[in-house]
N, C-alpha and C. Protein backbone atom coordinates (compact mmCIF):
# COMPACT_ATOMS: atom_id res chain seq x y z
N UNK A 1 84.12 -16.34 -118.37
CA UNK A 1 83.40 -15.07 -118.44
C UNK A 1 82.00 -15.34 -118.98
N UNK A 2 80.78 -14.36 -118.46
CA UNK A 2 79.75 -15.08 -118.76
C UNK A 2 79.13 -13.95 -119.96
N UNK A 3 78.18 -14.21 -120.10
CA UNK A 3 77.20 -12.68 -121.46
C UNK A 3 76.33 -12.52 -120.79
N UNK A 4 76.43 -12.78 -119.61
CA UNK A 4 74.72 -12.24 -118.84
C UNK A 4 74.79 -10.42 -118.96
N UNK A 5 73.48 -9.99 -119.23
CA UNK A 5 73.48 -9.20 -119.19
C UNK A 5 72.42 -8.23 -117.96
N UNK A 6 72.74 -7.42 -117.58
CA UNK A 6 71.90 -6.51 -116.38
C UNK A 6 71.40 -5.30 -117.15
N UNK A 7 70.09 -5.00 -116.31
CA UNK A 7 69.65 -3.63 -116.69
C UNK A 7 69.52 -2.76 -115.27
N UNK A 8 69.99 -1.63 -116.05
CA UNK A 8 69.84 -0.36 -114.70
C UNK A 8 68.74 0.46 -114.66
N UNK A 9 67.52 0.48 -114.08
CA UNK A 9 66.61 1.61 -114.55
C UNK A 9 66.93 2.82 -114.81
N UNK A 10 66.60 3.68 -115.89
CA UNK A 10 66.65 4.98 -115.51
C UNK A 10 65.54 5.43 -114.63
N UNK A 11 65.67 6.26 -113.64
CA UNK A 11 64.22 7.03 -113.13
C UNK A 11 63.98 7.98 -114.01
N UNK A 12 62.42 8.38 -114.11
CA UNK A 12 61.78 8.66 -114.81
C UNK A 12 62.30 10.45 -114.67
N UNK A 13 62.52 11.22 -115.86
CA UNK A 13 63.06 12.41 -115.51
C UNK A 13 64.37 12.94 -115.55
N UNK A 14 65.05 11.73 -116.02
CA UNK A 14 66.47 11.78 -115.97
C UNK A 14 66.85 12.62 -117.76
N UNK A 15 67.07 14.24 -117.75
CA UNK A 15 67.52 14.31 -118.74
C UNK A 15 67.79 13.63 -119.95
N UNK A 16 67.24 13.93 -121.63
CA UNK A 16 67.48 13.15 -122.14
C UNK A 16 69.18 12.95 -122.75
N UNK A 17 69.97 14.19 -122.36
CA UNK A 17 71.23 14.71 -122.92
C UNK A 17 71.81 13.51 -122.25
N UNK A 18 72.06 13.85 -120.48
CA UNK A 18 72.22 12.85 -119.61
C UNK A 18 72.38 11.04 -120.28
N UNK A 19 71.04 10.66 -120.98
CA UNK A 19 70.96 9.11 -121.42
C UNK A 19 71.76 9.40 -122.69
N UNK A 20 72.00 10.39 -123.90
CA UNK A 20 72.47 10.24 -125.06
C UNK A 20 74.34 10.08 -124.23
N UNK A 21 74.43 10.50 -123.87
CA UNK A 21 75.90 10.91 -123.20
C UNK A 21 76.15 9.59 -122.52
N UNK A 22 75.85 8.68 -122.19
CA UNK A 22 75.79 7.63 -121.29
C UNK A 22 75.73 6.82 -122.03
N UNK A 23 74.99 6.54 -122.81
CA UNK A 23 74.82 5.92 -124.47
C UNK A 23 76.19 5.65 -125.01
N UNK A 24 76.65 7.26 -125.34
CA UNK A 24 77.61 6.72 -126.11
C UNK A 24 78.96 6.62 -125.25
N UNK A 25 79.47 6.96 -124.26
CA UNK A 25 80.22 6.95 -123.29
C UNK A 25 80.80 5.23 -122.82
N UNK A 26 79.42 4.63 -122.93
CA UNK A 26 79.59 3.20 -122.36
C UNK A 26 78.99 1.82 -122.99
N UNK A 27 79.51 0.85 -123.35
CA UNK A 27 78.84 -0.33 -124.32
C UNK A 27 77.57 -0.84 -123.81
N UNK A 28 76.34 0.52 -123.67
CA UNK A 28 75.31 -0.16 -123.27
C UNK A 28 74.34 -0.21 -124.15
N UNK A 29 73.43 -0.52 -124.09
CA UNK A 29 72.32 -0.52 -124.97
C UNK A 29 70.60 0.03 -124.07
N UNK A 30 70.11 0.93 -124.95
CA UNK A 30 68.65 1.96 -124.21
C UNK A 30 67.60 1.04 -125.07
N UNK A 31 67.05 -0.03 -123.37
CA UNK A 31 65.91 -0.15 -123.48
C UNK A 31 64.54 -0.22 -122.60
N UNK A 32 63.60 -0.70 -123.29
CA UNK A 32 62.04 -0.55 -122.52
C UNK A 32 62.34 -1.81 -121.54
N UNK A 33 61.47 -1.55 -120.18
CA UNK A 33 61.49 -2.47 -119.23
C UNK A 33 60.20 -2.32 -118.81
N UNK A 34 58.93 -2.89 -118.73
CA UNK A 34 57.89 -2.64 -117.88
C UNK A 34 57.91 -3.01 -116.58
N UNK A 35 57.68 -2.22 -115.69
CA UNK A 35 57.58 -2.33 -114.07
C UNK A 35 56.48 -2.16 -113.60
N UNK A 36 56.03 -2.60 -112.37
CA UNK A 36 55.21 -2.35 -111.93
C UNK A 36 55.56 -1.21 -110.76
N UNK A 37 54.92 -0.04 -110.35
CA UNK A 37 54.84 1.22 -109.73
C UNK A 37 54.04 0.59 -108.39
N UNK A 38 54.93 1.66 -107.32
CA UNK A 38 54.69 1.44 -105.78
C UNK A 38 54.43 2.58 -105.09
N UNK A 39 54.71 3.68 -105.90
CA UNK A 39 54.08 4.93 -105.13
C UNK A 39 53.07 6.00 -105.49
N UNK A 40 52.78 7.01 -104.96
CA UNK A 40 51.74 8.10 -104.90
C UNK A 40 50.80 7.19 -105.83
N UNK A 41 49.79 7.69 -106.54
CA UNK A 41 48.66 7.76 -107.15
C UNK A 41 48.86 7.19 -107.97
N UNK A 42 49.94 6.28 -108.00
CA UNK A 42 50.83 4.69 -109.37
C UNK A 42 50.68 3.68 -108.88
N UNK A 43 49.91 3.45 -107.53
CA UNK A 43 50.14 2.21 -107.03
C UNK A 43 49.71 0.91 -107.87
N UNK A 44 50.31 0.06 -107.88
CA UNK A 44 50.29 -1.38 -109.26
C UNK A 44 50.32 -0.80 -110.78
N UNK A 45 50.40 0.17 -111.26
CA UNK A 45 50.30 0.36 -112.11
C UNK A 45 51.26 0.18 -113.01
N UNK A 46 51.50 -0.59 -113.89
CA UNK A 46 52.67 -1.08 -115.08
C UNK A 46 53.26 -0.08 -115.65
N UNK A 47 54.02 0.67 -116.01
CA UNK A 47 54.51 1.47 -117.17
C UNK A 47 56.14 1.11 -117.30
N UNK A 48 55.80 1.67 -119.22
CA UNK A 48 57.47 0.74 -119.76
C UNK A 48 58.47 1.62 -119.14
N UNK A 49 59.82 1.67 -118.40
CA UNK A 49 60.73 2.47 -118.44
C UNK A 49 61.80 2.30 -119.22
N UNK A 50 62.89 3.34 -119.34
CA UNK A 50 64.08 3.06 -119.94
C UNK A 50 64.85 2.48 -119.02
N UNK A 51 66.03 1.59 -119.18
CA UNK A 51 67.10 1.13 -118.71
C UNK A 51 67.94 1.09 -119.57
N UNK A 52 69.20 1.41 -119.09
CA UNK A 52 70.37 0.62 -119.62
C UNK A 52 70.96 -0.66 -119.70
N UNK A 53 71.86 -1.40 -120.46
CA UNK A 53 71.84 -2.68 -120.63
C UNK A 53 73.08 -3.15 -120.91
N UNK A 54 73.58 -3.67 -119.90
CA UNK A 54 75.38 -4.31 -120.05
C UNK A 54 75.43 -5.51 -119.73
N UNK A 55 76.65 -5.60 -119.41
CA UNK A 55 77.51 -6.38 -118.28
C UNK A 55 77.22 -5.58 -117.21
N UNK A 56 77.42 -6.67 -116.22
CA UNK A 56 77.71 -5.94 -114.79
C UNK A 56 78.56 -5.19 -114.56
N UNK A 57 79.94 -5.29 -114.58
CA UNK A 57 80.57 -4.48 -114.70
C UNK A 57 80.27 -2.93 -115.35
N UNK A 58 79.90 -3.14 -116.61
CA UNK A 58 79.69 -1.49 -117.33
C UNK A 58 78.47 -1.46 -116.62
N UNK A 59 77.32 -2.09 -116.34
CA UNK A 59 76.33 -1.17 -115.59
C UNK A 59 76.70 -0.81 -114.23
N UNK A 60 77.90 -1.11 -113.21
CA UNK A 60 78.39 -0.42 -112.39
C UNK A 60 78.83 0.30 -112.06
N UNK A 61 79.61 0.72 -112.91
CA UNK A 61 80.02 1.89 -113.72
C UNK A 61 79.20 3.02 -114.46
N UNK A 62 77.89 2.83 -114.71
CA UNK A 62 77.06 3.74 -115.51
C UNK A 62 76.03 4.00 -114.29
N UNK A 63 75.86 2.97 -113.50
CA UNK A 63 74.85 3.56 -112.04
C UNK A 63 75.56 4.61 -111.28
N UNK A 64 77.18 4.34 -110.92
CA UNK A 64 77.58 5.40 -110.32
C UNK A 64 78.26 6.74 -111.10
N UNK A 65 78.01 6.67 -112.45
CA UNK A 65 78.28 7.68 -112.96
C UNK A 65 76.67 8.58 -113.20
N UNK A 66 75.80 8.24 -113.29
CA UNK A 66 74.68 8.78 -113.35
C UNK A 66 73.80 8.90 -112.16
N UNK A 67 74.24 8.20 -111.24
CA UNK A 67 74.44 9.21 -109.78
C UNK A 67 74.91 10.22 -109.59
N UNK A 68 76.52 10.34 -110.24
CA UNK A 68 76.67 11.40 -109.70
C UNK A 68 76.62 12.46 -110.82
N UNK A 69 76.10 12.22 -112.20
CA UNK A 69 75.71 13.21 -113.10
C UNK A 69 74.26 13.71 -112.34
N UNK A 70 73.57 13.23 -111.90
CA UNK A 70 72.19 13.37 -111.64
C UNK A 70 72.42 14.53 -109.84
N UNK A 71 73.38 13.76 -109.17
CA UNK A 71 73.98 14.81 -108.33
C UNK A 71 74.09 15.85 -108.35
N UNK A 72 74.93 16.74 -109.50
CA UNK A 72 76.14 17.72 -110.19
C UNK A 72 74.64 18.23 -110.62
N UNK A 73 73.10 17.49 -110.91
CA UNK A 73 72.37 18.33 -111.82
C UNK A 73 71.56 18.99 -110.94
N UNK A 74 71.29 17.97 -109.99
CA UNK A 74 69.95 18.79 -109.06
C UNK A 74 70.83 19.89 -108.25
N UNK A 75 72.06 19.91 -108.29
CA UNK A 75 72.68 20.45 -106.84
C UNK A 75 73.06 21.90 -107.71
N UNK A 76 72.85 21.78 -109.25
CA UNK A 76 73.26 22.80 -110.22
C UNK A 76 74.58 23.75 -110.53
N UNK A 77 75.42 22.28 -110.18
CA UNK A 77 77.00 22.10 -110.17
C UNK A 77 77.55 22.13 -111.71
N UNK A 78 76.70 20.91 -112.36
CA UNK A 78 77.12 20.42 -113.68
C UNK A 78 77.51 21.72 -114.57
């Protein structure tokens, strides 16, 4: 078994309840990632985002759960 660890971006906008809930829900850890930006009026432009931070496994699990929290939110299910 290895300790590599993965990060999941959050997109920018994602409720902050959403990340506290996800937080504690799953053994990840909330941190800064700087990226570089590819669209509208961001083009190259660096800014830090949040990600989450596991195993692969738990970040597979936390991408498709915050899919479909993010689903349930825009669709105004949740």
């Amino acid at each position: 078994m290895t300790d590599d660890k993965f990060d999941l971006i959050i997109p920018p906008g994602v409720p902050r309840s959403m990340i506290y809930e996800i937080k504690e829900q799953y053994d990840v850890e909330v941190v800064m990632r700087k990226r570089q930006l590819y669209f509208a009026n961001m083009e190259g432009d660096t800014r830090e985002l949040l990600a989450f931070r596991g195993t692969r496994e738990v970040v597979e699990k936390v991408q498709e759960d915050l899919y479909n929290r993010l689903e349930a939110y825009i669709s105004g299910t949740d």
